[in-house]
N, C-alpha and C. Protein backbone atom coordinates (compact mmCIF):
# COMPACT_ATOMS: atom_id res chain seq x y z
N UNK A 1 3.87 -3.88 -25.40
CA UNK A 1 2.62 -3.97 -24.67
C UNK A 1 2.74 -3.18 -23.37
N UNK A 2 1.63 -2.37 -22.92
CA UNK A 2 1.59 -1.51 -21.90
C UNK A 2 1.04 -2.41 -20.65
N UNK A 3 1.53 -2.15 -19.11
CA UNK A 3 1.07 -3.15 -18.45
C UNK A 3 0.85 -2.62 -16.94
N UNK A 4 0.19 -2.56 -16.19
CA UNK A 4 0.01 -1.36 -14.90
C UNK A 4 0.26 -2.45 -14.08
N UNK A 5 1.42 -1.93 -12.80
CA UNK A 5 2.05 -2.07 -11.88
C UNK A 5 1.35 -2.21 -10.63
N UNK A 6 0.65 -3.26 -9.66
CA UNK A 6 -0.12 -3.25 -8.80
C UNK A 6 1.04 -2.51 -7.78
N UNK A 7 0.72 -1.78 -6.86
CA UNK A 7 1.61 -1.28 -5.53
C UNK A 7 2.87 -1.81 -5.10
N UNK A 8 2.56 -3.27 -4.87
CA UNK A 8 3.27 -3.98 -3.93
C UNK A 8 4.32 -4.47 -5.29
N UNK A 9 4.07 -4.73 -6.82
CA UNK A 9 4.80 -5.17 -7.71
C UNK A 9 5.60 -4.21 -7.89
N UNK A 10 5.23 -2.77 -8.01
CA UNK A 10 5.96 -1.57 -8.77
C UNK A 10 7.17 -1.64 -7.65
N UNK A 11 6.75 -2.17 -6.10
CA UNK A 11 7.98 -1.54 -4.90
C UNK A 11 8.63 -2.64 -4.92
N UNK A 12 8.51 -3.93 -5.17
CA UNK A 12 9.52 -4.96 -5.53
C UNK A 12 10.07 -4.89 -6.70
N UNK A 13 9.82 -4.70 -7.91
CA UNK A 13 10.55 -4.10 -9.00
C UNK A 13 11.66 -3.36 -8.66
N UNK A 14 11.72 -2.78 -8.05
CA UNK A 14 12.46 -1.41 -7.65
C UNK A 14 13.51 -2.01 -6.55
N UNK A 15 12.60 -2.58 -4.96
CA UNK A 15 13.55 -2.79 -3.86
C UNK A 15 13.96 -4.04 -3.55
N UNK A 16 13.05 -5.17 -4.58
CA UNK A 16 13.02 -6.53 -4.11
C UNK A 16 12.72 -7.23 -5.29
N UNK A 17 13.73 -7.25 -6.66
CA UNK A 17 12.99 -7.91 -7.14
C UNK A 17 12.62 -9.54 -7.54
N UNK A 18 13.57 -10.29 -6.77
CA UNK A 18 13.36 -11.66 -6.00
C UNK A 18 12.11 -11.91 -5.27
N UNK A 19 11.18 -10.68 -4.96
CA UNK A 19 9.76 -11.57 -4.69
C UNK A 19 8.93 -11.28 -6.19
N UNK A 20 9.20 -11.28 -6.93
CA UNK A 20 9.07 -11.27 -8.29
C UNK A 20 8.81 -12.34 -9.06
N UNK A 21 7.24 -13.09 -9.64
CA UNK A 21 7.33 -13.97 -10.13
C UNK A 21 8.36 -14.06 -11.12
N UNK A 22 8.84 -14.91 -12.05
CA UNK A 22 9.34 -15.04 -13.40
C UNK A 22 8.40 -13.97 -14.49
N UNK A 23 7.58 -14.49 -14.47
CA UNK A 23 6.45 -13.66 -15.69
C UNK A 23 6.32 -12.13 -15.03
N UNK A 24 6.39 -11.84 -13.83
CA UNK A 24 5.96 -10.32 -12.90
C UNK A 24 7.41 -10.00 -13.92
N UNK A 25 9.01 -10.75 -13.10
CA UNK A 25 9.86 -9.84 -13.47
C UNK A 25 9.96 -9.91 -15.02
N UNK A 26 9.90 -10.69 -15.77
CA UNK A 26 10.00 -10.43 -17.35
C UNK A 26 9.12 -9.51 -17.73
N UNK A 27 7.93 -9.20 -17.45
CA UNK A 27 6.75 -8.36 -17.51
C UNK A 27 7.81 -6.94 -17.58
N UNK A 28 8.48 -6.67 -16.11
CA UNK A 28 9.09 -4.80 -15.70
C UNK A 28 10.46 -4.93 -16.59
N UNK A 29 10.71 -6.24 -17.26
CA UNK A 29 11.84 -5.69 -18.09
C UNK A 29 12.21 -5.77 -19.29
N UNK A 30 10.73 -6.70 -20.04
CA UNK A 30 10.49 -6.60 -21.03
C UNK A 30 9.11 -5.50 -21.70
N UNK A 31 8.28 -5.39 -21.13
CA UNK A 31 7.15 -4.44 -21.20
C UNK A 31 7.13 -3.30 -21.10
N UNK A 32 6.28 -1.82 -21.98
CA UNK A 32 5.81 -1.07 -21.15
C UNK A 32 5.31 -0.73 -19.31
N UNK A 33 6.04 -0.59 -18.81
CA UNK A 33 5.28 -0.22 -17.57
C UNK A 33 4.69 0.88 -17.05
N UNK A 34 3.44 0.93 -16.52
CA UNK A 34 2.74 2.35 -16.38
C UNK A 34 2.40 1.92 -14.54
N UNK A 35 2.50 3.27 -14.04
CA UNK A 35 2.37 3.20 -12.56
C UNK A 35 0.95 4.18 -12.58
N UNK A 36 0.23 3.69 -11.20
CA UNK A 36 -0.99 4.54 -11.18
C UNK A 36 -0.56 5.43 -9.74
N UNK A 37 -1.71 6.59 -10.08
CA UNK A 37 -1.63 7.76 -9.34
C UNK A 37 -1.90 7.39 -7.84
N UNK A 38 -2.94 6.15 -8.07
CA UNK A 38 -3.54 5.72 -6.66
C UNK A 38 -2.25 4.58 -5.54
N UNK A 39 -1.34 3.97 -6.81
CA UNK A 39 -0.18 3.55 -6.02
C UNK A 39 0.69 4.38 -5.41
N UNK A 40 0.75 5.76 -5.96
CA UNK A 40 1.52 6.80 -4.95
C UNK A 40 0.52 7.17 -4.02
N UNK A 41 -1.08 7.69 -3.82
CA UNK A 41 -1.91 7.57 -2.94
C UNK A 41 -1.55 6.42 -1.92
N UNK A 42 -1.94 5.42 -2.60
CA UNK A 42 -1.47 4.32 -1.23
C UNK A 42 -0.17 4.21 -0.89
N UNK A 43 0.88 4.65 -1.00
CA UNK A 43 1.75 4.29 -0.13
C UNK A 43 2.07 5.12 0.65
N UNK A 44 2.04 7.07 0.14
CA UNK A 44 1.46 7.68 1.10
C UNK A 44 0.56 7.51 2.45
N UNK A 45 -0.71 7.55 2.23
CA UNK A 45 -1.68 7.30 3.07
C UNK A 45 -0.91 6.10 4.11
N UNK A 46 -0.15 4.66 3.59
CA UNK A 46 -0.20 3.73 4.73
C UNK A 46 1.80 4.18 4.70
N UNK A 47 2.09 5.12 4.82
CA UNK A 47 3.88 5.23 5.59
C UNK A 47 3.63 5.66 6.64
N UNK A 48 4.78 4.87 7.14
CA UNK A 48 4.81 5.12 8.54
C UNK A 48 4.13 3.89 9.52
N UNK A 49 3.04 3.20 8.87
CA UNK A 49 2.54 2.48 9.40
C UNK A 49 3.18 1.09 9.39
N UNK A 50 2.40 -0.17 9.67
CA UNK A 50 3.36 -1.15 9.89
C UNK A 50 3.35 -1.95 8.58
N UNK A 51 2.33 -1.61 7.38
CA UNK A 51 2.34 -2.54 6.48
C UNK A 51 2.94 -1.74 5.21
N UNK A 52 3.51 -0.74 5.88
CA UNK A 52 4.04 0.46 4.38
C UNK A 52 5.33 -0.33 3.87
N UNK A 53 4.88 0.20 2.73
CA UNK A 53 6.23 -0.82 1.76
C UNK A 53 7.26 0.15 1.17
N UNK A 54 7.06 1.35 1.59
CA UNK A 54 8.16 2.59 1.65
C UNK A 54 8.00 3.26 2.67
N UNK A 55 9.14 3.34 3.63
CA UNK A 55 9.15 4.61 4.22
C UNK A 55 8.60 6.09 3.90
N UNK A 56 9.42 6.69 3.33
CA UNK A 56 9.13 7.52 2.69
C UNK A 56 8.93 7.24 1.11
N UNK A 57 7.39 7.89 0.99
CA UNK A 57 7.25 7.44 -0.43
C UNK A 57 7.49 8.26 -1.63
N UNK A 58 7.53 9.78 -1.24
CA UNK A 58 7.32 10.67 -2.16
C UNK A 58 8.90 11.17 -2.76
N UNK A 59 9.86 11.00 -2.22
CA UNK A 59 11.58 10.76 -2.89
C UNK A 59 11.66 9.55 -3.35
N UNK A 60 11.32 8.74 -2.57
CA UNK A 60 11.30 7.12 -3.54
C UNK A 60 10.29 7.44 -5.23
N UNK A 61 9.06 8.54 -5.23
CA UNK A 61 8.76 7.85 -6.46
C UNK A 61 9.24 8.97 -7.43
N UNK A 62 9.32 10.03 -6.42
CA UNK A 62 10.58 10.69 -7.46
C UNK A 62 11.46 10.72 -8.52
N UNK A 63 11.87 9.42 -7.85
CA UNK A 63 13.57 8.95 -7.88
C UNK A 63 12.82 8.05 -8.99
N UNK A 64 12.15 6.98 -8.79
CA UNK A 64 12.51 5.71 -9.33
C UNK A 64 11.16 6.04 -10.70
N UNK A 65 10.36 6.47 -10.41
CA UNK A 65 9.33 6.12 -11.14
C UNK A 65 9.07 7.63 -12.10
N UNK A 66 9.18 8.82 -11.42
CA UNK A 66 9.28 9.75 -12.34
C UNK A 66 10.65 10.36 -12.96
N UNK A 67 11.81 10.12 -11.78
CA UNK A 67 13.24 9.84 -12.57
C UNK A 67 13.28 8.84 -13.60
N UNK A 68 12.95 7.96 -13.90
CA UNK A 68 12.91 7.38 -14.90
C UNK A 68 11.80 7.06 -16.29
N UNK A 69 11.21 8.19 -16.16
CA UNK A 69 10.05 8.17 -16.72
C UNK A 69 8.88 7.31 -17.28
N UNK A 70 8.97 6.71 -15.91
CA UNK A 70 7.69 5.80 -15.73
C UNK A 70 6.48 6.48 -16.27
N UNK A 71 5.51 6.18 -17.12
CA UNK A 71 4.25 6.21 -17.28
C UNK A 71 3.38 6.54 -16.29
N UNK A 72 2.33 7.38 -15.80
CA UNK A 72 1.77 7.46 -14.68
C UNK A 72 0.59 7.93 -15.46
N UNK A 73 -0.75 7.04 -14.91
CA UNK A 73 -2.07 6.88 -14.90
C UNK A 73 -2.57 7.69 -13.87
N UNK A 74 -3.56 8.93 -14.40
CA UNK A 74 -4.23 9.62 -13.41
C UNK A 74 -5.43 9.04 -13.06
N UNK A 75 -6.10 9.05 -12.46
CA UNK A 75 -7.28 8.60 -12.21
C UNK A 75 -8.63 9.82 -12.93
N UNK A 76 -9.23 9.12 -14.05
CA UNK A 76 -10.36 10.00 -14.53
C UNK A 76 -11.46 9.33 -14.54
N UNK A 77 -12.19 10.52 -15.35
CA UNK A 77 -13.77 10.28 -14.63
C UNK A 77 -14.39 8.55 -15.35
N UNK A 78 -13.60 8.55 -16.22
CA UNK A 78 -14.08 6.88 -17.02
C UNK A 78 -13.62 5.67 -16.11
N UNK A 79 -12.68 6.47 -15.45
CA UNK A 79 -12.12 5.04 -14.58
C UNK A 79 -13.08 4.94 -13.24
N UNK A 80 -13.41 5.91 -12.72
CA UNK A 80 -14.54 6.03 -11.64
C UNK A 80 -16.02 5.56 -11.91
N UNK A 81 -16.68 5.37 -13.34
CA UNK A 81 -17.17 5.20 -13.80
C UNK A 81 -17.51 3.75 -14.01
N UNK A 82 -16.30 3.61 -14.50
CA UNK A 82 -15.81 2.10 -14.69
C UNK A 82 -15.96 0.79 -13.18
N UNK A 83 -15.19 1.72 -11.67
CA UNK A 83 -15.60 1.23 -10.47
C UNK A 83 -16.35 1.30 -9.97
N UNK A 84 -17.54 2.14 -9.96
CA UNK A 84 -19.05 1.94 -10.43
C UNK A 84 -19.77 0.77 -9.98
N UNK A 85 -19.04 -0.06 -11.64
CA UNK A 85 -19.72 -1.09 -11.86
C UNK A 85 -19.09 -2.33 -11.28
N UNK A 86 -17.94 -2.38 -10.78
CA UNK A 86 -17.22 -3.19 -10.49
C UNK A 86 -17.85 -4.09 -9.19
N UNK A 87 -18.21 -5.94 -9.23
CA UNK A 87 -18.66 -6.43 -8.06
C UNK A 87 -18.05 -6.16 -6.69
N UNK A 88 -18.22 -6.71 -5.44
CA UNK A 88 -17.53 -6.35 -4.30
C UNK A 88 -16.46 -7.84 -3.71
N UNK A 89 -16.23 -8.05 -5.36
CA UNK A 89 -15.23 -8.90 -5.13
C UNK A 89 -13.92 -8.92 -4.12
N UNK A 90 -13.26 -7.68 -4.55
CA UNK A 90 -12.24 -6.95 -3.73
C UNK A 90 -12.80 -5.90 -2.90
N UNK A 91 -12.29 -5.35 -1.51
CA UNK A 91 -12.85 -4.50 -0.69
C UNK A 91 -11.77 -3.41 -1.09
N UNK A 92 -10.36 -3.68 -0.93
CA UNK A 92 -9.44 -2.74 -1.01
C UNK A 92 -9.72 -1.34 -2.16
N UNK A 93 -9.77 -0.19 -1.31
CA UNK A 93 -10.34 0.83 -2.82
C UNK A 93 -9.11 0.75 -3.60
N UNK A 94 -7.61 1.05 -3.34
CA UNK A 94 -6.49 0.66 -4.37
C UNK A 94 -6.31 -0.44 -5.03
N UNK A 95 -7.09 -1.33 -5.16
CA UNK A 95 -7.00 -2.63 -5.63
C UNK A 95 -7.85 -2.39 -6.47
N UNK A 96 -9.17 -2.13 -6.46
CA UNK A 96 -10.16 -1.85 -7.24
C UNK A 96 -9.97 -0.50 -8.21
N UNK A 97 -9.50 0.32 -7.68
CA UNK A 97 -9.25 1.39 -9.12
C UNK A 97 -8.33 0.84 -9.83
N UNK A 98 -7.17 0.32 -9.32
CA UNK A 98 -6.26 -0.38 -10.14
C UNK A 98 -7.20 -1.08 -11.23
N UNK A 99 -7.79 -1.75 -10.87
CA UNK A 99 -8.43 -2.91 -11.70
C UNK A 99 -9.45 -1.83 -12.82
N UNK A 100 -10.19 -0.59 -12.15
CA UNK A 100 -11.31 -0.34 -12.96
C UNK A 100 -9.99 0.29 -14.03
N UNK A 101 -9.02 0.83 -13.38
CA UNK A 101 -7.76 1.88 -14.59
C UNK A 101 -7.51 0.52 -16.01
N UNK A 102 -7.37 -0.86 -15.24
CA UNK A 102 -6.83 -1.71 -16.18
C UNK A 102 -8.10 -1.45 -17.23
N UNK A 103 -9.58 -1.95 -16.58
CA UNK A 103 -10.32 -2.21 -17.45
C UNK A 103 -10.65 -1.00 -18.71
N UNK A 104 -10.49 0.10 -18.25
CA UNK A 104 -10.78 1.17 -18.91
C UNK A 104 -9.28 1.63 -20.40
N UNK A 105 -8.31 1.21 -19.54
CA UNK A 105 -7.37 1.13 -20.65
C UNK A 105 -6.81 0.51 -21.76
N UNK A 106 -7.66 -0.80 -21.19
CA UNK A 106 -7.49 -2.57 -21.53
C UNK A 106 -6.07 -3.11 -21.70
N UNK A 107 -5.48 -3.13 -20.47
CA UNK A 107 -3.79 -3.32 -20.14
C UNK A 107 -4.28 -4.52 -19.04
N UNK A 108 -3.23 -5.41 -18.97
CA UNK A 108 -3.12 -6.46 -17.71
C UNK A 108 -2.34 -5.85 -17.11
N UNK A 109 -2.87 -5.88 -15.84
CA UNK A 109 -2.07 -5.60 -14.57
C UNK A 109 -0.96 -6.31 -13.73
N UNK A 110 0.34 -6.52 -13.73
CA UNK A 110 1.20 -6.82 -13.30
C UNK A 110 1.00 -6.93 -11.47
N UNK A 111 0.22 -8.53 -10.95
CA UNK A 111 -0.29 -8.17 -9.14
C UNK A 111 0.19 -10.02 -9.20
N UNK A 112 0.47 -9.82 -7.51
CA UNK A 112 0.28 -10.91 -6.95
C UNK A 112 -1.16 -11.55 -6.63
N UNK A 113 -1.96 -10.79 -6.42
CA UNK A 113 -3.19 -10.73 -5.61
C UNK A 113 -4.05 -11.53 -7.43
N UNK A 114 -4.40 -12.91 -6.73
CA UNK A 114 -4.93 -13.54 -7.70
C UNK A 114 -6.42 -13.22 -7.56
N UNK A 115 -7.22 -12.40 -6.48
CA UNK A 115 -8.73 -11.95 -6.27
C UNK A 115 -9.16 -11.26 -7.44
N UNK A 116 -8.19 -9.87 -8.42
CA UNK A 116 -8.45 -9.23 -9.14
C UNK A 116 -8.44 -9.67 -10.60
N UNK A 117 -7.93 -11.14 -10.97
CA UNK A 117 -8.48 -12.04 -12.11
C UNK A 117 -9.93 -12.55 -12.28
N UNK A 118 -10.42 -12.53 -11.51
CA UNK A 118 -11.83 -12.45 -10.82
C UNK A 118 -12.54 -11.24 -11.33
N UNK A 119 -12.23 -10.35 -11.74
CA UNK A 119 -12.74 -8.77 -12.39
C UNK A 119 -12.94 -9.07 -13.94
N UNK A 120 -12.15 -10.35 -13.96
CA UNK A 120 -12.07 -10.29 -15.96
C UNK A 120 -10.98 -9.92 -16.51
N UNK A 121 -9.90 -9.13 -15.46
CA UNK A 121 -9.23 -8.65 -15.54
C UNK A 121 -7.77 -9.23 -16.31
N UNK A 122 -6.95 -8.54 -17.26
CA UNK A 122 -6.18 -9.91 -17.73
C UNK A 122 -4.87 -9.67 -16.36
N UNK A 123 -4.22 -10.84 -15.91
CA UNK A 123 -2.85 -10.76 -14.65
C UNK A 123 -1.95 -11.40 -15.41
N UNK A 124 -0.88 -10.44 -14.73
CA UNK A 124 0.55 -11.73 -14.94
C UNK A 124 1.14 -11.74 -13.22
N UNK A 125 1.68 -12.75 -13.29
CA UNK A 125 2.02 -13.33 -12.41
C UNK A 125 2.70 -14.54 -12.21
């Protein structure tokens, strides 16, 4: 089963994975895992700042996620399409493409953030 990596899950997988539910970590080591384009967007955009969860993000996803040939979800026009329609349940725009990428692919998303079960969306956690 294929399963998309919310931000903050894909960088604990990797640097922490003790904040890892049981079901999150059985999820990254029993499952398909696919990373989205917009989780390298966001961690870009917020490094450096105080809530960045990589320093540097672009050798980290290098390394971990395309060195190892992680799956990576581009963002297309069905998935934009898809957030569209999406309520204003969540404000975060990386939270919400995440969610419209799940809906459009029909994969559960691997998040802490219990707001985006709320989308219909299937979570583990």
């Amino acid at each position: 089963m294929r399963v998309l990596a919310d931000t903050h899950a894909l960088v604990w997988a990797i640097n922490s994975p003790e904040l890892l539910s049981r079901a999150a970590f059985d999820a990254f080591k029993n499952e398909e895992i696919v990373a989205s384009v917009a989780s390298l967007w966001e961690l870009s955009l917020k490094s450096g700042k105080k809530n960045c969860l990589i320093g540097d993000p672009l050798p980290w996803w290098r390394k971990y996620i395309t060195g190892h040939g992680v799956a990576t979800l581009a963002i297309r026009v069905a998935d934009v399409i898809e957030l569209s329609s999406l309520a204003q349940i969540h404000k975060d725009p990386f939270d919400r493409i995440l969610v419209a990428q799940s809906l459009s692919e029909g994969i559960s998303i691997v998040t802490r953030d219990e707001r985006l079960a709320r989308y219909g969306v299937p979570t583990i956690w």
